[in-house]
C-alpha atoms as a PDB file:
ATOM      1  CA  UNK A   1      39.633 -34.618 -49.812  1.00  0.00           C
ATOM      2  CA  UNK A   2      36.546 -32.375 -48.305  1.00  0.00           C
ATOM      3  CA  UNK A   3      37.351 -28.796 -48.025  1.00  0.00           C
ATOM      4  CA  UNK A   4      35.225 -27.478 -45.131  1.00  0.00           C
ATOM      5  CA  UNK A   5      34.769 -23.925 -44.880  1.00  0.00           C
ATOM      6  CA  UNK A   6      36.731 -22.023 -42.658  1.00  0.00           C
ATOM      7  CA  UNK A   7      35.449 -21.176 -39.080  1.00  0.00           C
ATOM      8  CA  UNK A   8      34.024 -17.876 -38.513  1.00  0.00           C
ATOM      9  CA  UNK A   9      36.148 -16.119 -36.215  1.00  0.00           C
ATOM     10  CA  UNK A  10      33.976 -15.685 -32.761  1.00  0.00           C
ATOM     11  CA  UNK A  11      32.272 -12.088 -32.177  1.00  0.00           C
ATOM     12  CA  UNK A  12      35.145 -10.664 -30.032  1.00  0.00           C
ATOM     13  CA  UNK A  13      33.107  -7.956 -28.677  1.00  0.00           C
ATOM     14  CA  UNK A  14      32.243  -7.203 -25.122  1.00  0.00           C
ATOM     15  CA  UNK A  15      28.200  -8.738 -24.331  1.00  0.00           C
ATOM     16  CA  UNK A  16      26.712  -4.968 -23.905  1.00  0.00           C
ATOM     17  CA  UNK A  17      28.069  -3.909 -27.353  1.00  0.00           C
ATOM     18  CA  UNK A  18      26.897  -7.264 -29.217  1.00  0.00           C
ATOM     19  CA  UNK A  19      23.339  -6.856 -27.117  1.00  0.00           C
ATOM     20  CA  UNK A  20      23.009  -2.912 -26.933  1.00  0.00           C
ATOM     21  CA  UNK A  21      19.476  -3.464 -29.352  1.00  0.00           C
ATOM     22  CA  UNK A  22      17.665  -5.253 -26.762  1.00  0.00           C
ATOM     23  CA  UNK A  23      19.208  -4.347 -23.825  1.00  0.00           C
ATOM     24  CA  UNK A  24      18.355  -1.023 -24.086  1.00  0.00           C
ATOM     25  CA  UNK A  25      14.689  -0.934 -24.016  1.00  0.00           C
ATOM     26  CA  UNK A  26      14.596  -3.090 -21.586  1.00  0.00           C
ATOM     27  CA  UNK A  27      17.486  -1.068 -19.065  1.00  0.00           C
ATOM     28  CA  UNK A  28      15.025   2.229 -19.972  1.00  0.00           C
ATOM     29  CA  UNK A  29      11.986   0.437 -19.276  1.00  0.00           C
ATOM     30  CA  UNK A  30      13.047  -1.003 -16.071  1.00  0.00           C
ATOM     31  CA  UNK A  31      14.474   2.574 -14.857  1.00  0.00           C
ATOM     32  CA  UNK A  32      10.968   3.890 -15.934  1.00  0.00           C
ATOM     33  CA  UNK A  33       9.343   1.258 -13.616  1.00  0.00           C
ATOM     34  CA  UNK A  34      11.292   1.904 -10.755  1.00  0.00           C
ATOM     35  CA  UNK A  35      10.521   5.634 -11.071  1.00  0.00           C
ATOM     36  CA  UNK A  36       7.158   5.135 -11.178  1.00  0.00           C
ATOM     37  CA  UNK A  37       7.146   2.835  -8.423  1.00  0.00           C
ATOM     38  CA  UNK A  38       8.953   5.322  -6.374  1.00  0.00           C
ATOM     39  CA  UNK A  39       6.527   8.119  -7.231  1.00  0.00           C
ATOM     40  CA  UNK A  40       3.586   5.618  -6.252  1.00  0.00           C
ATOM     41  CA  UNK A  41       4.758   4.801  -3.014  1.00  0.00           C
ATOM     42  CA  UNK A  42       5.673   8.733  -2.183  1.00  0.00           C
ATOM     43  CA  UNK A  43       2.027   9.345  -3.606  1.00  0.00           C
ATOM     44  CA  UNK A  44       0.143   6.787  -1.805  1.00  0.00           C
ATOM     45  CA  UNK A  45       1.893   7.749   1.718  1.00  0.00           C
ATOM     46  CA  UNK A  46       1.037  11.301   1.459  1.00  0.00           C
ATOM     47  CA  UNK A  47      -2.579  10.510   0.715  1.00  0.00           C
ATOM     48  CA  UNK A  48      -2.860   7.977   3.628  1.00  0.00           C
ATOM     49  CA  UNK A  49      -1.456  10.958   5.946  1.00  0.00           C
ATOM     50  CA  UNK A  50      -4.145  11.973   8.674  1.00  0.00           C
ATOM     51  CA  UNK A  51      -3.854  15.778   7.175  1.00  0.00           C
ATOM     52  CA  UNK A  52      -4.960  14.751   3.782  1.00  0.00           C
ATOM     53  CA  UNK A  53      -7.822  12.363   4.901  1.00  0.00           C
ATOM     54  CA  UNK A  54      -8.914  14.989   6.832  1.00  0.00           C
ATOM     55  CA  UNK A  55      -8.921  18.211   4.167  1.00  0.00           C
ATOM     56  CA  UNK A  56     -10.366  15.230   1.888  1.00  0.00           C
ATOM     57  CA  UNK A  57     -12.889  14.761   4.057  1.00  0.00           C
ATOM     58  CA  UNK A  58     -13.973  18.703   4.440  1.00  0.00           C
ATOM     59  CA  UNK A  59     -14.172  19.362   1.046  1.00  0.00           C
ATOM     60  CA  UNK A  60     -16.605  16.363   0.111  1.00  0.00           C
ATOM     61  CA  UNK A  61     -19.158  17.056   3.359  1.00  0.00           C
ATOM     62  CA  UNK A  62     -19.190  21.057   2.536  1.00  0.00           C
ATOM     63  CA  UNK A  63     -22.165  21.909   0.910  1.00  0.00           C
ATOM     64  CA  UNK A  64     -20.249  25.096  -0.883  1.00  0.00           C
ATOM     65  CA  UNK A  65     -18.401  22.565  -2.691  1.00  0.00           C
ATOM     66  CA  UNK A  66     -20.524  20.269  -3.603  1.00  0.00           C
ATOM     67  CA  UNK A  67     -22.423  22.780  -5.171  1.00  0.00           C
ATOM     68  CA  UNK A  68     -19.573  24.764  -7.266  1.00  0.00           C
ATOM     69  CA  UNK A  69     -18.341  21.458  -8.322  1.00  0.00           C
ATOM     70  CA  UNK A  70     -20.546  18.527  -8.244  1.00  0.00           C
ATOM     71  CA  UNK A  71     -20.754  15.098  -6.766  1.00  0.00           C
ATOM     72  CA  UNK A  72     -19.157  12.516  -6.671  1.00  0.00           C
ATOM     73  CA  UNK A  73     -15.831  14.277  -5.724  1.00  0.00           C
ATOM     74  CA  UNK A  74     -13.126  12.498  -6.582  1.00  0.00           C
ATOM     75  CA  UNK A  75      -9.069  13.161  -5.944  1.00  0.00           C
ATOM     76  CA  UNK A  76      -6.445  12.954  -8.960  1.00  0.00           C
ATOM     77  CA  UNK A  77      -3.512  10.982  -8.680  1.00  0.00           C
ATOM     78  CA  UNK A  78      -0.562  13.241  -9.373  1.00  0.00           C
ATOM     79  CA  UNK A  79      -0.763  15.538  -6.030  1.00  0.00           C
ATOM     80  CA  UNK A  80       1.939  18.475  -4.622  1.00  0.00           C
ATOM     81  CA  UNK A  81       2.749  18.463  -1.613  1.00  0.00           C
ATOM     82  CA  UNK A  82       5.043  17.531   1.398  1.00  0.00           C
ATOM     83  CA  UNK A  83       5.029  16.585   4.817  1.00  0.00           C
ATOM     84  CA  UNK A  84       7.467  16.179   7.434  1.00  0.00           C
ATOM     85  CA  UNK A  85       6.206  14.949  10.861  1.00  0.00           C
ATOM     86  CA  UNK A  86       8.837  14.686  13.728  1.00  0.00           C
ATOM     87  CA  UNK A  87       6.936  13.319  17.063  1.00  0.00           C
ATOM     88  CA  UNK A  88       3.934  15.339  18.209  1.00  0.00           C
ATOM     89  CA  UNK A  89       5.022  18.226  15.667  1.00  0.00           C
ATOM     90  CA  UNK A  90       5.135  18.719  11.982  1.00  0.00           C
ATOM     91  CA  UNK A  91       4.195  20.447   8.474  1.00  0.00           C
ATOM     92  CA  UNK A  92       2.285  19.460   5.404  1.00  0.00           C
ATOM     93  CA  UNK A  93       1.572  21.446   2.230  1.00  0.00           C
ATOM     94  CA  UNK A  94      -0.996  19.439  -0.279  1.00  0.00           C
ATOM     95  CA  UNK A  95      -2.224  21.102  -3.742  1.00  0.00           C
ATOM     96  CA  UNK A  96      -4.549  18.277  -4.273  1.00  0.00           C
ATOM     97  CA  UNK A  97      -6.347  18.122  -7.881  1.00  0.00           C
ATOM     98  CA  UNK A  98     -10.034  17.254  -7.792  1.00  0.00           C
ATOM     99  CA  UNK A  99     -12.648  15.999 -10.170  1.00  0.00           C
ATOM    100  CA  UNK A 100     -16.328  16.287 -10.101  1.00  0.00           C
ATOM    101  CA  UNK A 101     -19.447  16.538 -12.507  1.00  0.00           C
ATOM    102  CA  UNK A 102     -19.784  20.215 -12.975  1.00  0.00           C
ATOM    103  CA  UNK A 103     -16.359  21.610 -12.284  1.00  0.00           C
ATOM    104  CA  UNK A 104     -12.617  20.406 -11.725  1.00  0.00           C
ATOM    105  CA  UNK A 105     -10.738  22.276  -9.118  1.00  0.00           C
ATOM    106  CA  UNK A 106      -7.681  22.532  -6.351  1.00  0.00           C
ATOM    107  CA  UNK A 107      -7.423  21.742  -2.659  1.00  0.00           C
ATOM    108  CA  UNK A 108      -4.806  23.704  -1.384  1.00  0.00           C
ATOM    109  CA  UNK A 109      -3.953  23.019   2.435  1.00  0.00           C
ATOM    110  CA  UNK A 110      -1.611  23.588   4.918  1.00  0.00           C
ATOM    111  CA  UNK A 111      -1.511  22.506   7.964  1.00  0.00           C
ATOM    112  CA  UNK A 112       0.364  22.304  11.221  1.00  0.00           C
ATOM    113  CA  UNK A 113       0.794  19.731  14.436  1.00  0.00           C
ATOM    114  CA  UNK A 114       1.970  20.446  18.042  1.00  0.00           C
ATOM    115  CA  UNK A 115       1.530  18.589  20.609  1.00  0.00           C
ATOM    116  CA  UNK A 116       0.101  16.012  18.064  1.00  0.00           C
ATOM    117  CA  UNK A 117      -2.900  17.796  16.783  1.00  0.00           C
ATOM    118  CA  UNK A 118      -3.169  19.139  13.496  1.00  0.00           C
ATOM    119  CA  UNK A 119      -4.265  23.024  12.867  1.00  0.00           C
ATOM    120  CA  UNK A 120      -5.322  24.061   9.557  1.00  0.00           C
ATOM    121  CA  UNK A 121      -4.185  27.597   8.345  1.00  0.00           C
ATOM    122  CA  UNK A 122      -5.373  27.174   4.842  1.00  0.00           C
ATOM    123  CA  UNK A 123      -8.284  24.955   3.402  1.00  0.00           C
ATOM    124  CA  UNK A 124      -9.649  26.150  -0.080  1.00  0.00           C
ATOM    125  CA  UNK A 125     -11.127  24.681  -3.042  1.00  0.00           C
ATOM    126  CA  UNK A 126     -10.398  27.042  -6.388  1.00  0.00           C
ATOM    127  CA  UNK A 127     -12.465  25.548  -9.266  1.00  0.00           C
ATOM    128  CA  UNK A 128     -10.388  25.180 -12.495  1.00  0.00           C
ATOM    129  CA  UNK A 129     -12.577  26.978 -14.889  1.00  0.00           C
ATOM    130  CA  UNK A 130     -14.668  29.765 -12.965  1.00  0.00           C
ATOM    131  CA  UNK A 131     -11.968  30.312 -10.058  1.00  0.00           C
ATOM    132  CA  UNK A 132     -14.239  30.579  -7.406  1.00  0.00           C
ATOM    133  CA  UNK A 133     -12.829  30.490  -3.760  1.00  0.00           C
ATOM    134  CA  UNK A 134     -13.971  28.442  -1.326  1.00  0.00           C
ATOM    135  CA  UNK A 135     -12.766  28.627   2.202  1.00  0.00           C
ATOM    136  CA  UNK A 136     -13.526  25.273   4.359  1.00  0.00           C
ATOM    137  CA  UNK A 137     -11.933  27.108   7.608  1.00  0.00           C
ATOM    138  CA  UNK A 138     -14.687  28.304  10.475  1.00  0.00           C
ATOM    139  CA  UNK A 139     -14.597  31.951  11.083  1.00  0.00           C
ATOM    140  CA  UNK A 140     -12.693  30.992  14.163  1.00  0.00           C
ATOM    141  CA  UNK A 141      -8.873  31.190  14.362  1.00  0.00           C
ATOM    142  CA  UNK A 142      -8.282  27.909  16.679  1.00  0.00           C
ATOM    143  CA  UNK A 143      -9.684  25.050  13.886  1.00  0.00           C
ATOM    144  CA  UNK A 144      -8.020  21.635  15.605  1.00  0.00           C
ATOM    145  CA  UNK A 145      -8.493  18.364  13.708  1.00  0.00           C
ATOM    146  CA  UNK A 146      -8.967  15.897  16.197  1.00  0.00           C
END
């Protein structure tokens, strides 16, 4: 007569306690994921926005600029901001970080619609290191985008 060895009793415990070491990195690095993913998409809407192409825009064409900071001029990825369009009116703030050769600086903006034109009342590049000021708005009061 063969005496087997007993059976080992079956892991009782629930599948998240008996998994917890893998399933762990791998719940945190999904949640990661779709946080980034979120932030992405918020990011890449804003930037497509007509008021950020358009303070883009001014601050690469101004000679004043170009000069204090360099060229190329490029935009960083992590941007503040907000915007909230409802029909022909709406808001948007950007503080828009941007690299170049010489100098990195700040686009601040705001800007305004009615009646579905954007109105800038504040367009300035600050450079990061030497703090110059550099106002992209004409003398005039009435600057419409379009």
């Amino acid at each position: 007569m063969s005496k087997h060895p007993p059976a080992l009793p079956r892991d009782q415990r629930p599948w998240p306690e008996r998994n917890w070491k893998w399933l762990l990195p791998v719940a945190l690095t999904a949640l990661a994921g779709i946080v980034f993913a979120f932030i992405a998409g918020v990011v890449s809407v804003m930037k497509s926005s007509e008021p950020y192409q358009l303070a883009i825009a001014r601050a690469r064409s101004s000679p004043a600029v170009v000069a204090a900071l360099g060229e190329p001029i490029t935009e960083g990825f992590l941007m503040l901001g907000n915007i909230h369009v409802s029909g022909t009116a709406g808001q948007a703030q950007f503080e828009i970080p941007l690299r170049a050769p010489r100098e990195a600086g700040t686009l601040y903006a705001v800007a305004n619609r009615a009646a579905g034109v954007w109105k800038f009342e504040t367009l300035m590049v600050v450079g990061q290191s030497s703090h110059t000021r550099i106002n992209l708005l004409p003398p005039d009061a009435g600057n419409p985008l379009k």
